[in-house]
C-alpha atoms as a PDB file:
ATOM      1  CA  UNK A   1     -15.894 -67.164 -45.470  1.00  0.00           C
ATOM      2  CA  UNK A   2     -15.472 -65.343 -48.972  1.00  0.00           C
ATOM      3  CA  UNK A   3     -17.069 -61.791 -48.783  1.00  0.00           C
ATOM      4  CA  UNK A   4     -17.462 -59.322 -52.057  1.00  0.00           C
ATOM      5  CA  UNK A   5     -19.401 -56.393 -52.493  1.00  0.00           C
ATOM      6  CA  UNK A   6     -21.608 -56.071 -55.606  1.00  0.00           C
ATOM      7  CA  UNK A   7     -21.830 -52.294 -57.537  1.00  0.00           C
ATOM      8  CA  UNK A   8     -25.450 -52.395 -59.319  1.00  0.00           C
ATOM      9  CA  UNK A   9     -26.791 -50.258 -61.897  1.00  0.00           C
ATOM     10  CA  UNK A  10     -30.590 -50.783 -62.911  1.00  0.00           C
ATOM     11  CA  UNK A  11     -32.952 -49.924 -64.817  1.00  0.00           C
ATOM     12  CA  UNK A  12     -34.599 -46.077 -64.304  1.00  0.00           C
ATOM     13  CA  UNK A  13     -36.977 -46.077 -61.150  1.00  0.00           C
ATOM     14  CA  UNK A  14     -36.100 -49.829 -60.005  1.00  0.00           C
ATOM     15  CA  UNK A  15     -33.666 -49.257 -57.423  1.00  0.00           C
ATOM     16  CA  UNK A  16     -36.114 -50.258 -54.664  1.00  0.00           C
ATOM     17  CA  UNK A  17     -37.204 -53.310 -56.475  1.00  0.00           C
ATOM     18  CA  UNK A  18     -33.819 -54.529 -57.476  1.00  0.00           C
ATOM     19  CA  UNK A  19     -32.673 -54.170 -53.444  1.00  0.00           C
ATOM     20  CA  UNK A  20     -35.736 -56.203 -52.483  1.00  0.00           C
ATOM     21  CA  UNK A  21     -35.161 -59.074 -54.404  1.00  0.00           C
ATOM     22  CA  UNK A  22     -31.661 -58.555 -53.592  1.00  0.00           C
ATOM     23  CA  UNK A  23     -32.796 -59.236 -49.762  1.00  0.00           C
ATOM     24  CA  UNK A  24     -34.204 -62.520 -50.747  1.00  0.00           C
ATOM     25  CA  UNK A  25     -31.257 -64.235 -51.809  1.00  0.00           C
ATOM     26  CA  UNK A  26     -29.809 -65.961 -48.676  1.00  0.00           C
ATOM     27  CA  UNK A  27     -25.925 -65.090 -49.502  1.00  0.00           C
ATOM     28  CA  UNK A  28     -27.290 -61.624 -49.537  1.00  0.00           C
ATOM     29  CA  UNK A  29     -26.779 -60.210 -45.959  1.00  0.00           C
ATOM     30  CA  UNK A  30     -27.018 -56.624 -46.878  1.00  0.00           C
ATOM     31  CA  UNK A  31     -28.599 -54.270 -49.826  1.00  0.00           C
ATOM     32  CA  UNK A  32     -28.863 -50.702 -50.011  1.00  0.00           C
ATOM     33  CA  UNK A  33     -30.234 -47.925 -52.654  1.00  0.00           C
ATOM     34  CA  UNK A  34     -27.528 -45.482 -53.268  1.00  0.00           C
ATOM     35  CA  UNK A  35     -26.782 -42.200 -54.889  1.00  0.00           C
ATOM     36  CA  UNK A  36     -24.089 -41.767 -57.413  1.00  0.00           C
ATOM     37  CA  UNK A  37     -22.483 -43.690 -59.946  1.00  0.00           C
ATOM     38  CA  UNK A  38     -24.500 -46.863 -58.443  1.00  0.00           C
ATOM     39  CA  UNK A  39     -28.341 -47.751 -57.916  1.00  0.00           C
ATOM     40  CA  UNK A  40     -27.655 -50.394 -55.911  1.00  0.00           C
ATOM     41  CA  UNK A  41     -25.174 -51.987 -53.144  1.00  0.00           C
ATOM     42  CA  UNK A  42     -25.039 -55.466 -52.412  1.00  0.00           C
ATOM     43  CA  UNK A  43     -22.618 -57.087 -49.556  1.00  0.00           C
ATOM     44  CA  UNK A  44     -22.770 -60.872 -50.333  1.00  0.00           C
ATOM     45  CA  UNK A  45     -20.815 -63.946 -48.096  1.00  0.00           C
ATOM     46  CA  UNK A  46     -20.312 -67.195 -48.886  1.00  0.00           C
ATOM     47  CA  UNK A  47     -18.807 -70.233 -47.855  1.00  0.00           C
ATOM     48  CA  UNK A  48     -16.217 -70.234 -50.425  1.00  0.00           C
ATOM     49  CA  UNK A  49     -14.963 -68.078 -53.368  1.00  0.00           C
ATOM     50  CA  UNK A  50     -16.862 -70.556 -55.942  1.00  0.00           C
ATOM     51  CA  UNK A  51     -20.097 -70.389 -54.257  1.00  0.00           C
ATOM     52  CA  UNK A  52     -19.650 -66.486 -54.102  1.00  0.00           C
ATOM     53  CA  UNK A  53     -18.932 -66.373 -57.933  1.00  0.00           C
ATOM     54  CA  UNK A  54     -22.156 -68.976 -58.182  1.00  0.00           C
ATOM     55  CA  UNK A  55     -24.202 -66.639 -56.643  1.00  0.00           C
ATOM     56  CA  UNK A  56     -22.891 -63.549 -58.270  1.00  0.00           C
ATOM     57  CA  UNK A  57     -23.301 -65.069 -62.010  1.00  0.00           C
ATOM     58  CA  UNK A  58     -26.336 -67.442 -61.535  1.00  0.00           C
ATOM     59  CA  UNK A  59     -28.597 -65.325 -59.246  1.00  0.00           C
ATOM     60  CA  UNK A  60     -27.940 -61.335 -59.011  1.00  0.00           C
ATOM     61  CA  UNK A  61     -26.864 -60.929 -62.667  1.00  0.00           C
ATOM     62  CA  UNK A  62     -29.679 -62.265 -64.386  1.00  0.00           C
ATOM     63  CA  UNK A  63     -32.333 -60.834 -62.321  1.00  0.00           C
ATOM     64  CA  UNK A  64     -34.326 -58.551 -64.137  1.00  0.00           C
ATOM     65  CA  UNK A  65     -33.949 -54.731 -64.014  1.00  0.00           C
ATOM     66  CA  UNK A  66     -29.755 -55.251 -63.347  1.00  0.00           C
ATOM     67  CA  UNK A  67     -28.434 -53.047 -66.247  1.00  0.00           C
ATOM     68  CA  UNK A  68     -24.416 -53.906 -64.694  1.00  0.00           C
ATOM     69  CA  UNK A  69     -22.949 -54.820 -62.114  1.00  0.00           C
ATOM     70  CA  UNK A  70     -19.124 -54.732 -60.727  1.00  0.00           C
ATOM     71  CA  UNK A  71     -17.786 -57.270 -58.041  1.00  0.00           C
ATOM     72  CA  UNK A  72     -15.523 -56.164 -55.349  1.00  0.00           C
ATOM     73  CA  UNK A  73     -13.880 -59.306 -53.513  1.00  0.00           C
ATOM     74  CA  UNK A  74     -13.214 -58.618 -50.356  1.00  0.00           C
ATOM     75  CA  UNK A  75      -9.677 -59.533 -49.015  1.00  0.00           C
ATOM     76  CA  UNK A  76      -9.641 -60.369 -45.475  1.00  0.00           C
ATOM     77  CA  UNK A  77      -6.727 -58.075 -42.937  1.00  0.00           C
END
């Protein structure tokens, strides 16, 4: 199972939004609103490191109100 953690910043006032729609993409087991640097935390599995990178490019960049994001792979211990 491929794991990564996705860094979100939005646009002004959308955090909440942006976290919802998050919530509703399957692969997405896990979004929180944060303070800091960030908007927006996203902790995303996947079958396999290509579906993770599917799902990272095709669905959570181009959803409106994502300003950037960073991806944090996740390397199992």
């Amino acid at each position: 199972m491929a794991r990564a953690i996705v860094l979100i910043n939005t646009d002004v006032g959308m955090e909440e939004e942006v976290a919802k729609m998050l919530s509703q993409i399957p692969e997405v087991k896990e979004a929180y609103v944060v303070y800091g640097i960030y908007d927006v935390v996203a902790i995303i599995e996947a079958e396999s490191f290509d579906r993770l990178r599917n799902v990272v490019i095709s669905k959570i960049r181009k959803m409106p109100h994502i300003k950037a994001s960073t991806t944090l792979i996740v390397v199992e211990k």
